[in-house]
C-alpha atoms as a PDB file:
ATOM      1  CA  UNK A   1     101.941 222.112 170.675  1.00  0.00           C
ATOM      2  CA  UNK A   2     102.986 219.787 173.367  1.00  0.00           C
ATOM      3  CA  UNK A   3     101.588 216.309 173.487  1.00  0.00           C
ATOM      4  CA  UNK A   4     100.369 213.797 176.389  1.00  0.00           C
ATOM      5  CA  UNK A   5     103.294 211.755 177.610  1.00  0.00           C
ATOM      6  CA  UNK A   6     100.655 208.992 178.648  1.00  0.00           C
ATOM      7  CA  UNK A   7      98.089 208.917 175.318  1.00  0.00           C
ATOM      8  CA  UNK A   8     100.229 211.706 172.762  1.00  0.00           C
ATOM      9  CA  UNK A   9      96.798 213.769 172.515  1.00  0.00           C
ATOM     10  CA  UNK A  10      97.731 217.371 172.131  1.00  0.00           C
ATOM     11  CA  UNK A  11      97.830 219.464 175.316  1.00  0.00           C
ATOM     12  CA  UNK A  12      96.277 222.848 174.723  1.00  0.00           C
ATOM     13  CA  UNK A  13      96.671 224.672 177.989  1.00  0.00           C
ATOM     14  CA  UNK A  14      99.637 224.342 180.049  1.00  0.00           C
ATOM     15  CA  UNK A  15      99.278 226.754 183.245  1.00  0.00           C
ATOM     16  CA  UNK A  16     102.569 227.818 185.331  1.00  0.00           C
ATOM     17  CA  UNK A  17     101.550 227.150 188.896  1.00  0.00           C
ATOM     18  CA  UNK A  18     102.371 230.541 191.215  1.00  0.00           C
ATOM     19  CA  UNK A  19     103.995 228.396 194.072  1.00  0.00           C
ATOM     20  CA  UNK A  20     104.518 225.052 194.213  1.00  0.00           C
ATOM     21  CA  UNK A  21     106.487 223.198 197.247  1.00  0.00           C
ATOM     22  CA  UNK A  22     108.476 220.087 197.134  1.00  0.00           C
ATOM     23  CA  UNK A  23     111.524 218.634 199.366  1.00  0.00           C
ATOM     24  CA  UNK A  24     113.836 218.076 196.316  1.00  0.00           C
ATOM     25  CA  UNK A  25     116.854 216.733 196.944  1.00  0.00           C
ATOM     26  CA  UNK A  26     115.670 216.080 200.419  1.00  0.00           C
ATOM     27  CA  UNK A  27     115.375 219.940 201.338  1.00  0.00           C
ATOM     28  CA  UNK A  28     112.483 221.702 201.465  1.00  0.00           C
ATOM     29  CA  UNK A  29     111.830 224.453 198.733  1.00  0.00           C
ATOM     30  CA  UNK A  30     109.143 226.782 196.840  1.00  0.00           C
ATOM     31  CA  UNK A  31     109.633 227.076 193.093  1.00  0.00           C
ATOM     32  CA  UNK A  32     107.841 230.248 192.183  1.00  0.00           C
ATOM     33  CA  UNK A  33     105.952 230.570 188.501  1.00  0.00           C
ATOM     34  CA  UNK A  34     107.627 227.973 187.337  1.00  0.00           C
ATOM     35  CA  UNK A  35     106.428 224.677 187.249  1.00  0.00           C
ATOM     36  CA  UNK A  36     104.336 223.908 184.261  1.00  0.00           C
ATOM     37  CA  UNK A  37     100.909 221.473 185.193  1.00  0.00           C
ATOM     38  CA  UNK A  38      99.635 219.883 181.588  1.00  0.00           C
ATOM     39  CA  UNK A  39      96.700 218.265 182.418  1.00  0.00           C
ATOM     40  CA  UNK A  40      95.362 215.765 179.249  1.00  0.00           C
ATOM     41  CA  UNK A  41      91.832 216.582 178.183  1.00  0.00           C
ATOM     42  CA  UNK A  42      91.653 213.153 176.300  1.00  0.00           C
ATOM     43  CA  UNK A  43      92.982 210.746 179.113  1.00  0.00           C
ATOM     44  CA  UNK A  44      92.754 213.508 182.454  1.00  0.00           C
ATOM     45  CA  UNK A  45      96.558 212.374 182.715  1.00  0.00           C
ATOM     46  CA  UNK A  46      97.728 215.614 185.466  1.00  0.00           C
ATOM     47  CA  UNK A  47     101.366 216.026 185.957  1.00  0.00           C
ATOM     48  CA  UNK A  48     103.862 218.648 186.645  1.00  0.00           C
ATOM     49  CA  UNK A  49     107.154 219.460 184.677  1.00  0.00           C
ATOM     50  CA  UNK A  50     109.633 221.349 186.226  1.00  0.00           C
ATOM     51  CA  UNK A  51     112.333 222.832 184.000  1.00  0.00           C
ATOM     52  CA  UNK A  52     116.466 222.845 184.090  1.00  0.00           C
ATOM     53  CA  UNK A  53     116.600 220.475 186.671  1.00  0.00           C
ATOM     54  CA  UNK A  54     120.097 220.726 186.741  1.00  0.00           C
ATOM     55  CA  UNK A  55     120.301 224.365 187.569  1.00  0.00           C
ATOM     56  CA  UNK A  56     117.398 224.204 190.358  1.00  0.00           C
ATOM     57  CA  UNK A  57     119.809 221.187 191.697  1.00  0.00           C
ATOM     58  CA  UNK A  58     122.839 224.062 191.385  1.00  0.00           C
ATOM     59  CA  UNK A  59     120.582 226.754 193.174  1.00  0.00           C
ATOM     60  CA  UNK A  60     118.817 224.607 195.952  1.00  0.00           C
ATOM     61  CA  UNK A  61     122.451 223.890 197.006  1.00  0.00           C
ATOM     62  CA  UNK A  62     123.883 227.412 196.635  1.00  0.00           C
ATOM     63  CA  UNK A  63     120.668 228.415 198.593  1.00  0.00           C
ATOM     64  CA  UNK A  64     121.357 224.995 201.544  1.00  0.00           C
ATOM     65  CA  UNK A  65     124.942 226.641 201.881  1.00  0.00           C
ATOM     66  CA  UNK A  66     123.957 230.793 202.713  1.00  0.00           C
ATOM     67  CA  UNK A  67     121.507 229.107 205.987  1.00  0.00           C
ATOM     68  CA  UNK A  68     124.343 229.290 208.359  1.00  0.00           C
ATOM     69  CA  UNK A  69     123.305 225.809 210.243  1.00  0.00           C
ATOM     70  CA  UNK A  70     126.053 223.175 210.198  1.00  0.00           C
ATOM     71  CA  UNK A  71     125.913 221.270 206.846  1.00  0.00           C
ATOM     72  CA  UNK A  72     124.661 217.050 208.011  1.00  0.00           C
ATOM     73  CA  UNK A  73     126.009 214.261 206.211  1.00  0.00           C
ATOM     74  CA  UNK A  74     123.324 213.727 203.627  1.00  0.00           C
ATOM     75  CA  UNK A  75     123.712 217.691 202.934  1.00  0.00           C
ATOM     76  CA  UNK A  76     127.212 217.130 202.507  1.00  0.00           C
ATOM     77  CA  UNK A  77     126.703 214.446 199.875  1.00  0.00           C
ATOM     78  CA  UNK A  78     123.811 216.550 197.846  1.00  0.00           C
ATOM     79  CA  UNK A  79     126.226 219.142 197.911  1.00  0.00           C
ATOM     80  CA  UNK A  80     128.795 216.999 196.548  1.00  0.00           C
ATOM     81  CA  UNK A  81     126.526 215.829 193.573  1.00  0.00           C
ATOM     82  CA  UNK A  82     124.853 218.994 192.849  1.00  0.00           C
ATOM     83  CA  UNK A  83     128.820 219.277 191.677  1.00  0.00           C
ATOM     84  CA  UNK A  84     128.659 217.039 189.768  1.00  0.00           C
ATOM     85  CA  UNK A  85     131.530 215.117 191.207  1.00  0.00           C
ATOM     86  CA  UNK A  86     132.247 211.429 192.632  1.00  0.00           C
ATOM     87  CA  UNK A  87     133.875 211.051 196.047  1.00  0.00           C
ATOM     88  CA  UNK A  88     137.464 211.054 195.137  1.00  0.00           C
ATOM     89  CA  UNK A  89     136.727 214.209 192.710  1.00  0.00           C
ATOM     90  CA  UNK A  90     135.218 216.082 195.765  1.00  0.00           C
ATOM     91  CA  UNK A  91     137.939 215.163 198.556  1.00  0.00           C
ATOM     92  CA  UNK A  92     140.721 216.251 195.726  1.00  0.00           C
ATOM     93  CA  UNK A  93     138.903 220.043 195.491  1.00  0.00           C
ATOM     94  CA  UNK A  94     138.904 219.919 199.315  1.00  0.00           C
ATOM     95  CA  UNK A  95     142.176 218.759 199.634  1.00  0.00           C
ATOM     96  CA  UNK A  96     141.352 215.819 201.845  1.00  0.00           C
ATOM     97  CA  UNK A  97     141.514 211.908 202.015  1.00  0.00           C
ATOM     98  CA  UNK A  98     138.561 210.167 200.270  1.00  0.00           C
ATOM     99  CA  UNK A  99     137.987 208.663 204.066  1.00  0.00           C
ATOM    100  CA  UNK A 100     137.663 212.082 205.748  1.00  0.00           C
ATOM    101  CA  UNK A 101     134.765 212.887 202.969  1.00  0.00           C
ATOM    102  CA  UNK A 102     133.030 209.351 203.572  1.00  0.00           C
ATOM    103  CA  UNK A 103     133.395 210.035 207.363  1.00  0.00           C
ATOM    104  CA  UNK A 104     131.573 213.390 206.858  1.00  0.00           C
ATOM    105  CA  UNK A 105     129.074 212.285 204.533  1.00  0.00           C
ATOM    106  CA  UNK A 106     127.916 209.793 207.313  1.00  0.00           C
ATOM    107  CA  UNK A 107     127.870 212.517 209.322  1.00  0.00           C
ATOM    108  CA  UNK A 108     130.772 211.760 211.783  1.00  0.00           C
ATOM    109  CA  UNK A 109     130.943 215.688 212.372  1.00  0.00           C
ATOM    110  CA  UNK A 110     132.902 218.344 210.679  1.00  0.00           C
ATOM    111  CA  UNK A 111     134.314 221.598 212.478  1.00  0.00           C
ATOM    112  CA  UNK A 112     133.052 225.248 211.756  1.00  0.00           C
ATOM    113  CA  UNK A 113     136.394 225.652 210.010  1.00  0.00           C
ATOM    114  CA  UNK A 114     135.971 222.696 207.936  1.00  0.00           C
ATOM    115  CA  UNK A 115     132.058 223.767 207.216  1.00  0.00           C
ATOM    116  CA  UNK A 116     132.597 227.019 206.013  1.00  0.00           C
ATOM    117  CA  UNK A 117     135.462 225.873 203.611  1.00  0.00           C
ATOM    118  CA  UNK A 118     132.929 223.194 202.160  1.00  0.00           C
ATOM    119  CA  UNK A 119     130.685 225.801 201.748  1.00  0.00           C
ATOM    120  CA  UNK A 120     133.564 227.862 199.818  1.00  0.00           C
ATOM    121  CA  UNK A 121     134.336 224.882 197.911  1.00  0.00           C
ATOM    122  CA  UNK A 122     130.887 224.492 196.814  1.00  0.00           C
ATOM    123  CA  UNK A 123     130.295 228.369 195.763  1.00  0.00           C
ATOM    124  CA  UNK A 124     133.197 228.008 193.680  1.00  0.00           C
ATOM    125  CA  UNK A 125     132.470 224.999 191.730  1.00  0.00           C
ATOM    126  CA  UNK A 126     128.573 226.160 191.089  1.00  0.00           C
ATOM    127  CA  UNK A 127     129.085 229.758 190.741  1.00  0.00           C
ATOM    128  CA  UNK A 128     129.119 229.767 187.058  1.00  0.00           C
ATOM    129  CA  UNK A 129     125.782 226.837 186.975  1.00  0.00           C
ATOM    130  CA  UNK A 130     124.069 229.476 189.002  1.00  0.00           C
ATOM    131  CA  UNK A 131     124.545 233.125 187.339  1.00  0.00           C
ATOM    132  CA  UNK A 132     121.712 234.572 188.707  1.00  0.00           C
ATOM    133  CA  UNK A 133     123.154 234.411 192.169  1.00  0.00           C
ATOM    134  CA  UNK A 134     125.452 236.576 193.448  1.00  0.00           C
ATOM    135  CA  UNK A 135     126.985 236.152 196.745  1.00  0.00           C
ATOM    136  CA  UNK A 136     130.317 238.414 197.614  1.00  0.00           C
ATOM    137  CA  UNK A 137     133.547 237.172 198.201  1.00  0.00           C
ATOM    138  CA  UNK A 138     134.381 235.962 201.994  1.00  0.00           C
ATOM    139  CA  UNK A 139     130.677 235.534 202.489  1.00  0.00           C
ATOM    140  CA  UNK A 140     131.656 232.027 204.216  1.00  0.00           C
ATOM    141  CA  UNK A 141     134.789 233.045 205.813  1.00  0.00           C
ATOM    142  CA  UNK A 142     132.752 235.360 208.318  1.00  0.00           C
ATOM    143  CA  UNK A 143     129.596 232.704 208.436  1.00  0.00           C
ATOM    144  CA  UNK A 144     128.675 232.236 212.021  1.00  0.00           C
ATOM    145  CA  UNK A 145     128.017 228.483 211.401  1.00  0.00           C
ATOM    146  CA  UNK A 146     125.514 227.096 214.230  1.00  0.00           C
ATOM    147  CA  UNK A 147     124.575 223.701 215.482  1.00  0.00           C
ATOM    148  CA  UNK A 148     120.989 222.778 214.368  1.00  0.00           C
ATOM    149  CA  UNK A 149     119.256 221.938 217.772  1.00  0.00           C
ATOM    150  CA  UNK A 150     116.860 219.060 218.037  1.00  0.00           C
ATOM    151  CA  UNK A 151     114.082 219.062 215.788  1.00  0.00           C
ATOM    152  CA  UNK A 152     115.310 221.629 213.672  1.00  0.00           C
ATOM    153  CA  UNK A 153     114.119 221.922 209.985  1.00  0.00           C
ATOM    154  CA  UNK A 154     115.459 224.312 207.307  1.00  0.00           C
ATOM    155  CA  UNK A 155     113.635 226.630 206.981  1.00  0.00           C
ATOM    156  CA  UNK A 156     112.410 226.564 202.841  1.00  0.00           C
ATOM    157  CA  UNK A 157     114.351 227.647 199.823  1.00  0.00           C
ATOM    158  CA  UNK A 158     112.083 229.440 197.847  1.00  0.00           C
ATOM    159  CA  UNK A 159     113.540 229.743 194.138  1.00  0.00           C
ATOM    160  CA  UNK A 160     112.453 231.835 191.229  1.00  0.00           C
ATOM    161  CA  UNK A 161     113.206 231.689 187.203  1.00  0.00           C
ATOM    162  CA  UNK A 162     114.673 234.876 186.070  1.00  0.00           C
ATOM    163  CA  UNK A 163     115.579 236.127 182.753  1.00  0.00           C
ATOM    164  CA  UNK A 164     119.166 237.464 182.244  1.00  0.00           C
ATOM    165  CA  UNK A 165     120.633 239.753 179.768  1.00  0.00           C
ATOM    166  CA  UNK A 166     123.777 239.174 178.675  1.00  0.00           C
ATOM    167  CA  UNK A 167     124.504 242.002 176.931  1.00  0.00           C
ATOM    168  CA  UNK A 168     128.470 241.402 175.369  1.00  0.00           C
ATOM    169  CA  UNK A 169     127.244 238.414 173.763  1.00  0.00           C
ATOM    170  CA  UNK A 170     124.066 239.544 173.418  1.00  0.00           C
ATOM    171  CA  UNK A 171     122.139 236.532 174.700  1.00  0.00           C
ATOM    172  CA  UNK A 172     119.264 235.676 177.108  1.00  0.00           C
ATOM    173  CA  UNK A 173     118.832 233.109 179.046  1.00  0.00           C
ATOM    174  CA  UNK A 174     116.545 232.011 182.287  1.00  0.00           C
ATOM    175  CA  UNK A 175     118.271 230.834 184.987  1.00  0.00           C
ATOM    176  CA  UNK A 176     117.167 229.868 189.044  1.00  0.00           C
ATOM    177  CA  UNK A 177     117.368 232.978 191.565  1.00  0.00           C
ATOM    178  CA  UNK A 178     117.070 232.608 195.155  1.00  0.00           C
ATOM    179  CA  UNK A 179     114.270 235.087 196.236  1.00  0.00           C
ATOM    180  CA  UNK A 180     114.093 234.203 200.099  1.00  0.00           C
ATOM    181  CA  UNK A 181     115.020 231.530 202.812  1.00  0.00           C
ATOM    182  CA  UNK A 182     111.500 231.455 203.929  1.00  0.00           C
ATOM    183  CA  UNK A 183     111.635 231.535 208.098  1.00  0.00           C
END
């Protein structure tokens, strides 16, 4: 039985909200039946628990690099973190100077060429955080990447837990699937 994280009183009913919409990591997505609301019958503490953090990090930027809208500077730097990588780390798997990657990061401008490798780059570091995803190979090689006009928002990542079957090893596990990029 889980416990109140503000008074410890035991938490009898923990509901899994259907939807539930946030801007994580500065992006706008929909977890579906996932996030857990405990709400404390002894103190009324309500608060919301999302879980694997780390893996909705992974999928929210897998799901930021398949919307085909040149990647900004911030993007660029989620995308770098969601590998889990410093600066110098990142600019050595793109085979660039650590100044080119702080130039796009503040969002001096990248080309389409340069965009779509990122995006490549990014795939192939998260590919294995993010199981549940499949995208097939030279998906970003033929990526019409397109300048987001003023005013633009992304449109919403909506993200799903799934429950895969491995069955060599024969293992489950629940992992983040992208169900839609919401228009």
């Amino acid at each position: 039985m889980e416990t109140c994280v503000v008074c410890e009183a035991p938490i009898s009913e923990i509901e899994i909200l259907p939807s539930y919409d946030d801007d994580a990591f500065g992006i706008p997505i929909t977890i579906k039946n996932a996030v857990q609301r405990h709400v404390c019958p002894s103190c009324g503490f309500d608060g919301i628990e999302i879980p694997d953090s780390e893996g909705l990090e992974a999928a929210v930027a897998v799901g930021r690099i398949m919307i085909p809208v040149q990647l900004s500077g911030p993007e660029i730097k989620f995308l770098r973190k969601a590998c889990g990588m410093n600066g110098k780390q990142f600019s050595e798997a793109m085979h660039v100077d650590n100044a080119v990657l702080s130039r796009w990061e503040k969002h001096a401008g990248q080309g389409e060429v340069t965009d779509r490798t990122i995006r490549d780059v990014v795939w192939g570091l998260l590919c294995r955080k993010t199981p549940a995803i499949v995208i097939p190979p030279g998906h970003f090689t033929g990526m019409n990447i397109r300048r987001a006009p003023n005013g633009y928002s992304l449109p919403r990542i909506v993200v799903e837990r799934v429950r895969l079957k491995d069955a060599l090893h024969n293992t489950k596990s629940d992992e983040w699937d992208l169900l839609d990029l919401a228009a």
